[in-house]
C-alpha atoms as a PDB file:
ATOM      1  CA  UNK A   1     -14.096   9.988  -8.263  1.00  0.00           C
ATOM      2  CA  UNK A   2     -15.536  13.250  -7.023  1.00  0.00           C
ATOM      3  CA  UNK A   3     -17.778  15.437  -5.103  1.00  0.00           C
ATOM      4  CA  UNK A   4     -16.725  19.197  -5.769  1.00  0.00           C
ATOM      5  CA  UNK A   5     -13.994  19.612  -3.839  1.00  0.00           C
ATOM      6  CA  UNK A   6     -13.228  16.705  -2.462  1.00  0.00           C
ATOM      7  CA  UNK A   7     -11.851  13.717  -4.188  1.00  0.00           C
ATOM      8  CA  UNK A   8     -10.992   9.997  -3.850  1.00  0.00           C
ATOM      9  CA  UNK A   9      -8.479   8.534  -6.227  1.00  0.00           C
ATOM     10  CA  UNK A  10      -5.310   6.096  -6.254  1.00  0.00           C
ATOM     11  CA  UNK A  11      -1.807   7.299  -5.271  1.00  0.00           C
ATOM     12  CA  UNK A  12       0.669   8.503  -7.156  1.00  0.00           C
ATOM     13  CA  UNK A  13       4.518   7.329  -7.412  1.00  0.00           C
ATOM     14  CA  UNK A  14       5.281  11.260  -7.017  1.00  0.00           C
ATOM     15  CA  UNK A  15       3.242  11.407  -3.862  1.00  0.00           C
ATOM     16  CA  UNK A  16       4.813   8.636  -1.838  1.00  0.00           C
ATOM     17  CA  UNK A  17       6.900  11.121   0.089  1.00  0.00           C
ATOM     18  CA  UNK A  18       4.668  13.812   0.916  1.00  0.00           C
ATOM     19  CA  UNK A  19       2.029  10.927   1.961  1.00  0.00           C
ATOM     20  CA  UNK A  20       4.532   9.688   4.274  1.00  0.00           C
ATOM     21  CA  UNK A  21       5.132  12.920   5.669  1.00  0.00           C
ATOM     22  CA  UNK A  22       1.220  13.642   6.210  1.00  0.00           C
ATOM     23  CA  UNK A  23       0.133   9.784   7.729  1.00  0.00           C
ATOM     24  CA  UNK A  24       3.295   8.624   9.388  1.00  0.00           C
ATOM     25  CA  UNK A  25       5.835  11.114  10.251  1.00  0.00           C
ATOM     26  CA  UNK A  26       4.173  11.812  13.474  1.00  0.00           C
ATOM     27  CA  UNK A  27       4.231   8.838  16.032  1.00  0.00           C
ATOM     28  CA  UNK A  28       1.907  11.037  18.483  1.00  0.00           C
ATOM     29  CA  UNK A  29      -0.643  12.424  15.551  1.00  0.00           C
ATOM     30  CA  UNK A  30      -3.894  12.530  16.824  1.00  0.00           C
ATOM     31  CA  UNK A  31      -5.551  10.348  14.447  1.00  0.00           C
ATOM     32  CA  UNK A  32      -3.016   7.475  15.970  1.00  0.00           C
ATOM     33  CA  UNK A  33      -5.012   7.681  19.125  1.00  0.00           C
ATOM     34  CA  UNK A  34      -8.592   6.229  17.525  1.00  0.00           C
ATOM     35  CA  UNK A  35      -7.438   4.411  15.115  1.00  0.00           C
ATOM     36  CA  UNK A  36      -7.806   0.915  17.195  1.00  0.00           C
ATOM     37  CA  UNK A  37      -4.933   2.066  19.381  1.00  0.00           C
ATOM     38  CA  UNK A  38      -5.735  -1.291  21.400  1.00  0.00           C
ATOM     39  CA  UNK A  39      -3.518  -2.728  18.711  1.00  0.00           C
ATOM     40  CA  UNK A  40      -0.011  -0.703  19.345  1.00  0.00           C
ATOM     41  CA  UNK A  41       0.517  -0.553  15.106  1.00  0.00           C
ATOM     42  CA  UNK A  42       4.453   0.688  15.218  1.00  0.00           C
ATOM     43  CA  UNK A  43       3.886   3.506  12.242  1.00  0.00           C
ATOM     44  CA  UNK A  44       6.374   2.598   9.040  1.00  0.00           C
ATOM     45  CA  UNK A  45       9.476   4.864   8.675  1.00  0.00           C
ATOM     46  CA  UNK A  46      10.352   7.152   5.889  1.00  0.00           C
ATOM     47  CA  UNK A  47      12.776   4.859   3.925  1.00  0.00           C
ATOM     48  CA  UNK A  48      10.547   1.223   4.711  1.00  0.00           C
ATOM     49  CA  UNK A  49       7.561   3.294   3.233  1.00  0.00           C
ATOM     50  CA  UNK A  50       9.322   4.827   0.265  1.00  0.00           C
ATOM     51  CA  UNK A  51      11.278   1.566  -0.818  1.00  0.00           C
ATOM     52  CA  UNK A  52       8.788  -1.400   0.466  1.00  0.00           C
ATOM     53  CA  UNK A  53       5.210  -0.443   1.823  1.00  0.00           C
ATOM     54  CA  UNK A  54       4.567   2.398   0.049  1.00  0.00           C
ATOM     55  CA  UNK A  55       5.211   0.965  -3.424  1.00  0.00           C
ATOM     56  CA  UNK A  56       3.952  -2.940  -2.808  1.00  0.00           C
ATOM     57  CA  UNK A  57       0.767  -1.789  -0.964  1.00  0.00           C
ATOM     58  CA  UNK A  58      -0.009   1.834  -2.183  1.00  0.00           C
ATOM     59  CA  UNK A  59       0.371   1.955  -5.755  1.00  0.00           C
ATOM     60  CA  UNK A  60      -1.632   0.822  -7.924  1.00  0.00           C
ATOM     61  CA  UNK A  61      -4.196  -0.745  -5.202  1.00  0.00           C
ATOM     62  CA  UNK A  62      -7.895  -0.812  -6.152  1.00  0.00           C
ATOM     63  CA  UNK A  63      -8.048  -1.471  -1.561  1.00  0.00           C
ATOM     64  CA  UNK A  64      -6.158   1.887  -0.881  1.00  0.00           C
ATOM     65  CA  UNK A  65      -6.601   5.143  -2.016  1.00  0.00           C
ATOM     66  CA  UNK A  66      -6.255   8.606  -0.958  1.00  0.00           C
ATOM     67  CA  UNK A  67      -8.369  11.652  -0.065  1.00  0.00           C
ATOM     68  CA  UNK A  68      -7.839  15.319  -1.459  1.00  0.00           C
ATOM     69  CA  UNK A  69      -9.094  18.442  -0.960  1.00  0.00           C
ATOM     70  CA  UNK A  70      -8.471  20.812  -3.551  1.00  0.00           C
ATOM     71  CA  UNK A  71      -5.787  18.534  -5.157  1.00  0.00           C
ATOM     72  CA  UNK A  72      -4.391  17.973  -1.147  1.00  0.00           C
ATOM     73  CA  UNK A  73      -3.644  15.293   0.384  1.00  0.00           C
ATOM     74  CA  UNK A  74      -6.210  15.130   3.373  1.00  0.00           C
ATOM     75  CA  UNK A  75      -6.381  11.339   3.716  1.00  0.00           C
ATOM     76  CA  UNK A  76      -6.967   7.441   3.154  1.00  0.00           C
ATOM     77  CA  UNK A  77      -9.398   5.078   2.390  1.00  0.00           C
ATOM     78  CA  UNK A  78      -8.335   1.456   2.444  1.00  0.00           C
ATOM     79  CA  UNK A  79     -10.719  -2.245   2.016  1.00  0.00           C
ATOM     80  CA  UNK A  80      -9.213  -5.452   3.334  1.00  0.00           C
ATOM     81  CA  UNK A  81     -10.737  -8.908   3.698  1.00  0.00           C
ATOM     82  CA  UNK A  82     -11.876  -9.834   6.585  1.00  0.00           C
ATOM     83  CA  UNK A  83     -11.620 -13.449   6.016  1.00  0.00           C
ATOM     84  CA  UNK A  84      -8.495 -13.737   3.849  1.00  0.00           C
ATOM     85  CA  UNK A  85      -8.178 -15.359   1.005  1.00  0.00           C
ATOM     86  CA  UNK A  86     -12.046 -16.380   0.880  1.00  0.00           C
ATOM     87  CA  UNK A  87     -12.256 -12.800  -0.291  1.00  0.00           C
ATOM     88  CA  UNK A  88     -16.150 -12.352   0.763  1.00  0.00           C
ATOM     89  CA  UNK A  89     -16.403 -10.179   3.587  1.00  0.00           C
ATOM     90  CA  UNK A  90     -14.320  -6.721   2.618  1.00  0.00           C
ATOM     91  CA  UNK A  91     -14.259  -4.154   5.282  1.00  0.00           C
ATOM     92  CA  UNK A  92     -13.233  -0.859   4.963  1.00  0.00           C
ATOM     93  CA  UNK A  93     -12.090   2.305   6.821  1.00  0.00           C
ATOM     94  CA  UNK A  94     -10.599   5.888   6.142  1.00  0.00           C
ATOM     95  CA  UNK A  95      -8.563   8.204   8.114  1.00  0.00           C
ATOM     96  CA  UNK A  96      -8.023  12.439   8.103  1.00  0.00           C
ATOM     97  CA  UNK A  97      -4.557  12.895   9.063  1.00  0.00           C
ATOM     98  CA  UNK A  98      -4.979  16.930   9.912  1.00  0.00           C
ATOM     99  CA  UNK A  99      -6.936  16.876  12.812  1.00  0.00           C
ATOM    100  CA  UNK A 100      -8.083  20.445  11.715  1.00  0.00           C
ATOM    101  CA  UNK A 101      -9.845  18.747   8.989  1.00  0.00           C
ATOM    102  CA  UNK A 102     -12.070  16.747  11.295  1.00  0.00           C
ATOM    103  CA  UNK A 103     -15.722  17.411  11.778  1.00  0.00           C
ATOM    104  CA  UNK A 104     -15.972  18.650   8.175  1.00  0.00           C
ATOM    105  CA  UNK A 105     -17.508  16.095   6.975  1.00  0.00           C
ATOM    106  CA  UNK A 106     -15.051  15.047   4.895  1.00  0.00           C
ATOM    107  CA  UNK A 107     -15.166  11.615   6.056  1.00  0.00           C
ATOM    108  CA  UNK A 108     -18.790  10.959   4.652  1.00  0.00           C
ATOM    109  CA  UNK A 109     -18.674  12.776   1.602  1.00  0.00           C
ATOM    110  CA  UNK A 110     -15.001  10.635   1.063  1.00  0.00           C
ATOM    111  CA  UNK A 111     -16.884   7.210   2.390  1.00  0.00           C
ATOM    112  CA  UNK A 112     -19.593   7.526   0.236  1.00  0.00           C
ATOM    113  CA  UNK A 113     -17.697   7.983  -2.354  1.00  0.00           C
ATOM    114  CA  UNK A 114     -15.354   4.642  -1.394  1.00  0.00           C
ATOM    115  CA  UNK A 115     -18.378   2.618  -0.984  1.00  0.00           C
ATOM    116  CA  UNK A 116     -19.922   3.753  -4.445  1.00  0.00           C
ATOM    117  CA  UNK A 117     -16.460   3.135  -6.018  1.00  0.00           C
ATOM    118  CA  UNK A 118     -16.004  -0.408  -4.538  1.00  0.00           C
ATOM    119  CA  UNK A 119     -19.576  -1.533  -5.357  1.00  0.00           C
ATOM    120  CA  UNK A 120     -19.737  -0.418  -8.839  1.00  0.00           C
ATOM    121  CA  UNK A 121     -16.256  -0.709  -9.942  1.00  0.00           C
ATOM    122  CA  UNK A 122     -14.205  -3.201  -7.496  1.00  0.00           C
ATOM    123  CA  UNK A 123     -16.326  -6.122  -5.947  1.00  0.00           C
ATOM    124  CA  UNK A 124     -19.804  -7.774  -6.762  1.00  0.00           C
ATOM    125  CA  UNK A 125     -19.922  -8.948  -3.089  1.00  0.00           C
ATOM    126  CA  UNK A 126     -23.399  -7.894  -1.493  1.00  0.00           C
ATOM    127  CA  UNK A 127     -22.451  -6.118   1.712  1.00  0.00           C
ATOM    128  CA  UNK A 128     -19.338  -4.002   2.581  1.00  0.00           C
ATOM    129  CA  UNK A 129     -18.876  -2.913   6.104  1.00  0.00           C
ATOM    130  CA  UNK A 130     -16.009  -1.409   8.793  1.00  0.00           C
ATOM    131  CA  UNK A 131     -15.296  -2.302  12.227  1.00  0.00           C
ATOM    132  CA  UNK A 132     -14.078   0.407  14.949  1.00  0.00           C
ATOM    133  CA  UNK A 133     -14.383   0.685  19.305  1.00  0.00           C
ATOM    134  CA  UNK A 134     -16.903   2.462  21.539  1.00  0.00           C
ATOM    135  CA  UNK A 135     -14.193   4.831  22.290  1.00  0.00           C
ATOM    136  CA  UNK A 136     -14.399   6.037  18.395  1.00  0.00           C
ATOM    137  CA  UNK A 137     -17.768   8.086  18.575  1.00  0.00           C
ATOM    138  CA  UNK A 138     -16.671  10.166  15.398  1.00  0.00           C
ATOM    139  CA  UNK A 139     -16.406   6.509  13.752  1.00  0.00           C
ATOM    140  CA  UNK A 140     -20.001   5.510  14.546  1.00  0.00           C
ATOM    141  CA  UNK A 141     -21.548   8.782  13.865  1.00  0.00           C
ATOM    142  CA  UNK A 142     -19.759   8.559  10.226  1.00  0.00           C
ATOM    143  CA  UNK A 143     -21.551   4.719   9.996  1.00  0.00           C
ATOM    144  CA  UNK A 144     -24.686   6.676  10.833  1.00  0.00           C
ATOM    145  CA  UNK A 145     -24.576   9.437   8.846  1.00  0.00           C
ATOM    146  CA  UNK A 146     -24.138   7.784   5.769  1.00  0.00           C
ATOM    147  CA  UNK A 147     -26.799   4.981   6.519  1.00  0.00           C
ATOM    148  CA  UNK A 148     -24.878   2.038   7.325  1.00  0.00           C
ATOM    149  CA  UNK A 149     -26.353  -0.188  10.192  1.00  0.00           C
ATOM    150  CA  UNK A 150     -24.906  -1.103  13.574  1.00  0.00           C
ATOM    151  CA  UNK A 151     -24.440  -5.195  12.592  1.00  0.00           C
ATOM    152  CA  UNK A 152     -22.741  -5.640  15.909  1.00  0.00           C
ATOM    153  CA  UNK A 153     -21.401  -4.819  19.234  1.00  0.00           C
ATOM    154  CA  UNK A 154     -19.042  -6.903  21.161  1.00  0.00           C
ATOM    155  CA  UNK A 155     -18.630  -6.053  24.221  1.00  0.00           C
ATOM    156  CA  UNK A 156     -15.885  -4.177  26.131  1.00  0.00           C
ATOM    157  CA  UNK A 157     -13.337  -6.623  24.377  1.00  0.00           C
ATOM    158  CA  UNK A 158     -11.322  -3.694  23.418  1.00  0.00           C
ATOM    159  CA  UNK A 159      -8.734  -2.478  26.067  1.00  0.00           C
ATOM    160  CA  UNK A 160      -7.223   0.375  26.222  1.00  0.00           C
ATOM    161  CA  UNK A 161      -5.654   3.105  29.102  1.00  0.00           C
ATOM    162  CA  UNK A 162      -6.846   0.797  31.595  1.00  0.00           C
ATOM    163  CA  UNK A 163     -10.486   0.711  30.146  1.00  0.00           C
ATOM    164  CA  UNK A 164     -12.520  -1.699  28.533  1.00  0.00           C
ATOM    165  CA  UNK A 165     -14.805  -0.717  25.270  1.00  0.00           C
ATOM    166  CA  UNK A 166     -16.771  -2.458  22.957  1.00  0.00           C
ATOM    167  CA  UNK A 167     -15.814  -3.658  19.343  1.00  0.00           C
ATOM    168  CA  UNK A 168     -18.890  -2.019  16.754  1.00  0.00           C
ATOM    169  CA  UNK A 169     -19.285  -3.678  13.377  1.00  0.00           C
ATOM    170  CA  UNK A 170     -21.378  -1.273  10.791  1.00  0.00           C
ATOM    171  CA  UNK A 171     -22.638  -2.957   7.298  1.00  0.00           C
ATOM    172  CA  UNK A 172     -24.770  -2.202   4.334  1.00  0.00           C
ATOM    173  CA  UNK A 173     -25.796  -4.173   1.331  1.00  0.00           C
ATOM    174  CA  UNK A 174     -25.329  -3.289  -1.923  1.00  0.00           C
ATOM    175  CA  UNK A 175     -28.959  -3.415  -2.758  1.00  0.00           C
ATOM    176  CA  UNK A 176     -29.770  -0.795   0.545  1.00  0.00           C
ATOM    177  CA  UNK A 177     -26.975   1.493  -0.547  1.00  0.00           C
ATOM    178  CA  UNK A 178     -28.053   1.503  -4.500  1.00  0.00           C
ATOM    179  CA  UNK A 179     -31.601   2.008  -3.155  1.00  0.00           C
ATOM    180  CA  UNK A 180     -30.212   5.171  -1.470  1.00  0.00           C
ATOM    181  CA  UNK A 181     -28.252   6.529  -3.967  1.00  0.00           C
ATOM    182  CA  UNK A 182     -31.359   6.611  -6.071  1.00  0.00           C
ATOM    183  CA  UNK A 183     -33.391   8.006  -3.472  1.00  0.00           C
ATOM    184  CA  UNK A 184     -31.096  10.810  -3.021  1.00  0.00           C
ATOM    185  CA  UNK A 185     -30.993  12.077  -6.692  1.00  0.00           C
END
């Protein structure tokens, strides 16, 4: 999928390496600091992507693909289920490794290209959300931009550097985002 220069599309077995080297050589990259770092994720190493994750849970994965800009490797989009193997609430969320790339908006044009993908092409389930933390405020803006709705806000049950923030759920249902897709043609 497309939107002039940027693209969304799945990873390829050539790529694993130089995707490694973008996301998760760097313990300390920036994005690792708002990407719930409440949760301590221990980034995969070079050799457990390249033989394990990256091949079991990269390639070929309609729930994780990658963003370019011309034909580089910018970032990720990923969809899980929030409620396991029910499979009927699938959340979503993206990351921009280069920090140089943020406030581009990148990120929307990418996500709204992710959620049209997943509706039309992935899932017939009517609503498709993300969660993220007060402490994300590009996060919610993104969810705002694009016209998803606040859902929820729990509050400050996220803790991190001594601080408490809230957990933010953002939705939209099919029918609202089809409705403006159409509007905006």
């Amino acid at each position: 999928m497309t939107n002039n220069r940027i693209k969304i599309r799945p990873l390829r077995p050539y790529e694993l390496e130089a995707f490694w080297q973008l996301a998760f050589s760097n313990p300390n990259a920036e994005w690792t600091k708002w990407n719930g770092p409440y949760f301590h994720d221990q980034l995969p190493t070079k050799i457990d992507f390249l033989t394990n994750i990256g091949p079991s849970d990269w390639l070929n994965n309609d729930y994780r693909w990658v963003i370019t800009i011309d034909q580089q490797l910018v970032g990720a989009l990923f969809a899980y289920f929030d409620d396991g193997n029910l499979k009927r609430w699938l959340d979503i969320g993206i990351t921009i490794y280069p920090n140089d790339a943020w406030g581009n908006h990148i990120g929307s044009t990418a996500l709204k290209l992710w959620i049209d993908h997943l509706f039309t092409d992935v899932t017939q389930l009517p609503h498709i959300g993300f969660t993220t933390w007060s402490g994300n405020k590009r996060m919610m803006a993104l969810g705002d931009r694009i016209g998803m709705k606040l859902e929820g806000q729990i509050r400050q049950v996220r803790y991190w550097q001594g601080q408490y923030y809230d957990s933010i759920k953002y939705g939209i249902l099919k029918e609202e985002w089809k409705k403006m897709a159409s509007n905006e043609k």
